[in-house]
Protein backbone atom coordinates (compact mmCIF):
# COMPACT_ATOMS: atom_id res chain seq x y z
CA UNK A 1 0.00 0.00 0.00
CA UNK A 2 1.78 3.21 -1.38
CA UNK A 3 5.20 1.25 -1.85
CA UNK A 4 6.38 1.66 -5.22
CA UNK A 5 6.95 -1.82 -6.86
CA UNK A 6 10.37 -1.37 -7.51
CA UNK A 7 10.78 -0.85 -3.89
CA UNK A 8 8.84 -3.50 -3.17
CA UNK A 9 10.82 -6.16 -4.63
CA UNK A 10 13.71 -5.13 -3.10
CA UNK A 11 12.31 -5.44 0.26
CA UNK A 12 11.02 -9.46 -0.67
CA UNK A 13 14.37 -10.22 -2.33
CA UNK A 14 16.21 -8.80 1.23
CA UNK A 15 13.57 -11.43 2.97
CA UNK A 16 14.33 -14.71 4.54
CA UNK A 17 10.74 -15.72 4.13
CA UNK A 18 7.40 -14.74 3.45
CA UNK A 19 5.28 -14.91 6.88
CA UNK A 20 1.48 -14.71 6.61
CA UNK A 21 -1.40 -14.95 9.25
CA UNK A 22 -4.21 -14.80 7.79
CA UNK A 23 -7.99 -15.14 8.78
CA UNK A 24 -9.56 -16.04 5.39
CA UNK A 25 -8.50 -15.22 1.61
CA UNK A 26 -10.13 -16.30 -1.78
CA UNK A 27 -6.73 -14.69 -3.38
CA UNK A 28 -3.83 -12.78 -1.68
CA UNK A 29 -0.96 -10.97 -4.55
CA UNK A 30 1.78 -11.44 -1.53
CA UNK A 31 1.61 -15.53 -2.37
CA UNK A 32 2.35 -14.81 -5.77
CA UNK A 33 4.92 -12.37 -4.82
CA UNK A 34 6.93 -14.09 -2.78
CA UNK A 35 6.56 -16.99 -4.78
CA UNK A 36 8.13 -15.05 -7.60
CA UNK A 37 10.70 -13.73 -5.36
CA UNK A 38 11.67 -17.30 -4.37
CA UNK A 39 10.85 -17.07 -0.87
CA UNK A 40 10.03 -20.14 1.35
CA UNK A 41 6.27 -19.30 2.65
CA UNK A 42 5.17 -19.80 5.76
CA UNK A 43 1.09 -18.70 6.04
CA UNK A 44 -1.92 -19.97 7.64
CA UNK A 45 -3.62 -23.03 6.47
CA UNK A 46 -6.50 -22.14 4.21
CA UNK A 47 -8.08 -23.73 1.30
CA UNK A 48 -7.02 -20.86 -0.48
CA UNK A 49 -3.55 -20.61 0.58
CA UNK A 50 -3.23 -24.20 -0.22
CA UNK A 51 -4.84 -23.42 -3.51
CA UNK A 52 -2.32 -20.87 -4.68
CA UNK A 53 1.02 -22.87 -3.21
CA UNK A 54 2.86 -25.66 -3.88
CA UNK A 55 3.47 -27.84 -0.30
CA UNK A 56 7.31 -28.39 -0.89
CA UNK A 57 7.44 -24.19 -1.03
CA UNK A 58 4.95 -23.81 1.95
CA UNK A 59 4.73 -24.52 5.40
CA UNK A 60 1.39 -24.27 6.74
CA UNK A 61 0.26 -23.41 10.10
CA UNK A 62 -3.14 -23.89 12.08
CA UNK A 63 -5.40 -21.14 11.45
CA UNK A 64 -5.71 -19.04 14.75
CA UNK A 65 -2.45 -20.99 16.60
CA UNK A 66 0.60 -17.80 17.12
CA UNK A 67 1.68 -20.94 18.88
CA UNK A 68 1.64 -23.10 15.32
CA UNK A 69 2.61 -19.99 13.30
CA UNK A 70 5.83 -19.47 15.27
CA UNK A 71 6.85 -23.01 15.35
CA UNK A 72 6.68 -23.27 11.49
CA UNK A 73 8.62 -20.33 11.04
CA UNK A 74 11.54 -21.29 13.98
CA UNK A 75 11.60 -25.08 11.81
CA UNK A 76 12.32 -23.25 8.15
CA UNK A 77 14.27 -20.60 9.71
CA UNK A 78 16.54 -22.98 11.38
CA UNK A 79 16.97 -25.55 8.06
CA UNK A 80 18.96 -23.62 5.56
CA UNK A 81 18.40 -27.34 3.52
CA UNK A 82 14.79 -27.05 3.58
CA UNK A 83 14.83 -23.62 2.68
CA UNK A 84 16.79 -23.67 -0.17
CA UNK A 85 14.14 -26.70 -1.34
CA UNK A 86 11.24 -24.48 -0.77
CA UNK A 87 12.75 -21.57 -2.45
CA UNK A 88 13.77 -23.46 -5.76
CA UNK A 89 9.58 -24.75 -5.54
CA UNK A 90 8.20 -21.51 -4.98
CA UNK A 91 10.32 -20.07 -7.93
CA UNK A 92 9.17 -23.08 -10.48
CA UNK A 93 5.75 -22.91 -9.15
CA UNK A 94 5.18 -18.89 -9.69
CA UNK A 95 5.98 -19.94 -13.29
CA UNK A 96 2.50 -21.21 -13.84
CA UNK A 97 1.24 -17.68 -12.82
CA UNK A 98 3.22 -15.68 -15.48
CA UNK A 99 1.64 -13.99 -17.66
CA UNK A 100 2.88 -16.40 -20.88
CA UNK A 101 1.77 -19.20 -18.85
CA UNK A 102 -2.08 -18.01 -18.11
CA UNK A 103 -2.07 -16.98 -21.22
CA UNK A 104 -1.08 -19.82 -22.98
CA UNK A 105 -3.98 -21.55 -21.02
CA UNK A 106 -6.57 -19.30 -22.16
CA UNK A 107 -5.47 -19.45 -25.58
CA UNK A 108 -5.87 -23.36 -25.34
CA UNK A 109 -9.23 -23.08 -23.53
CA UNK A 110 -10.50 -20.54 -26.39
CA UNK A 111 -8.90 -23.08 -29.28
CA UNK A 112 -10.64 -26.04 -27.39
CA UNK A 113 -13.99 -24.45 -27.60
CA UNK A 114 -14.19 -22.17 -30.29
C-alpha cells in the first residue's frame, strides 16, 4: 500500500521468508509475490492458501495458533536445507502464474472451444 513496486521487490528479495497470518482469503498478490521472489512461505492453512502454493514451497500453520505460526517459522528458519528446497519450488511454481503461462492456457481453452 503506497510502496512503489520497484521498492517492493527489493524489500522481498532482502527477505528470509514470506510470513502470513491470515484469517480467510479467496486470493492474496503477496503468495504470488513471494513466490516469484523465491521465498520459502510460511502462512496460515486455508483452502485458499493451499490453492495458490505448492506444499514443498509452503509450510502451513493452524489457522488461529501464534503458537503453530511461530513453530513453522523457527523449523524453516533454522533448516537452511529445507529452505533452499522451498525456495527453488516456490520459484518453479510462480511460473504457472506468469503472464505467458495463463495466457497460454486461455489461448488453449478458447482453441478447445471455439
Amino acid at each position: 500500500a503506497g510502496i512503489p513496486d520497484a521498492q517492493l521487490r527489493e524489500l522481498y528479495h532482502r527477505s528470509s521468508a514470506a510470513v502470513l497470518s491470515l484469517a480467510g482469503a479467496a486470493a492474496n498478490n503477496a503468495l504470488l509475490e513471494a513466490q516469484a521472489c523465491a521465498l520459502p512461505i510460511i502462512a496460515t492453512d486455508l483452502p485458499a492458501v493451499r490453492e495458490y502454493t505448492d506444499a514443498r514451497g509452503c509450510r502451513y500453520a493452524t489457522p488461529g495458533s501464534a503458537d503453530a505460526l511461530a513453530e513453522a517459522v523457527l523449523a524453516v528458519m533454522e533448516n537452511e536445507p529445507e529452505r533452499a528446497a522451498m525456495r527453488a519450488a516456490n520459484r518453479a511454481h510462480s511460473e504457472a502464474y506468469s503472464w505467458r503461462s495463463v495466457g497460454e492456457r486461455t489461448m488453449a481453452v478458447y482453441q478447445a472451444v471455439g
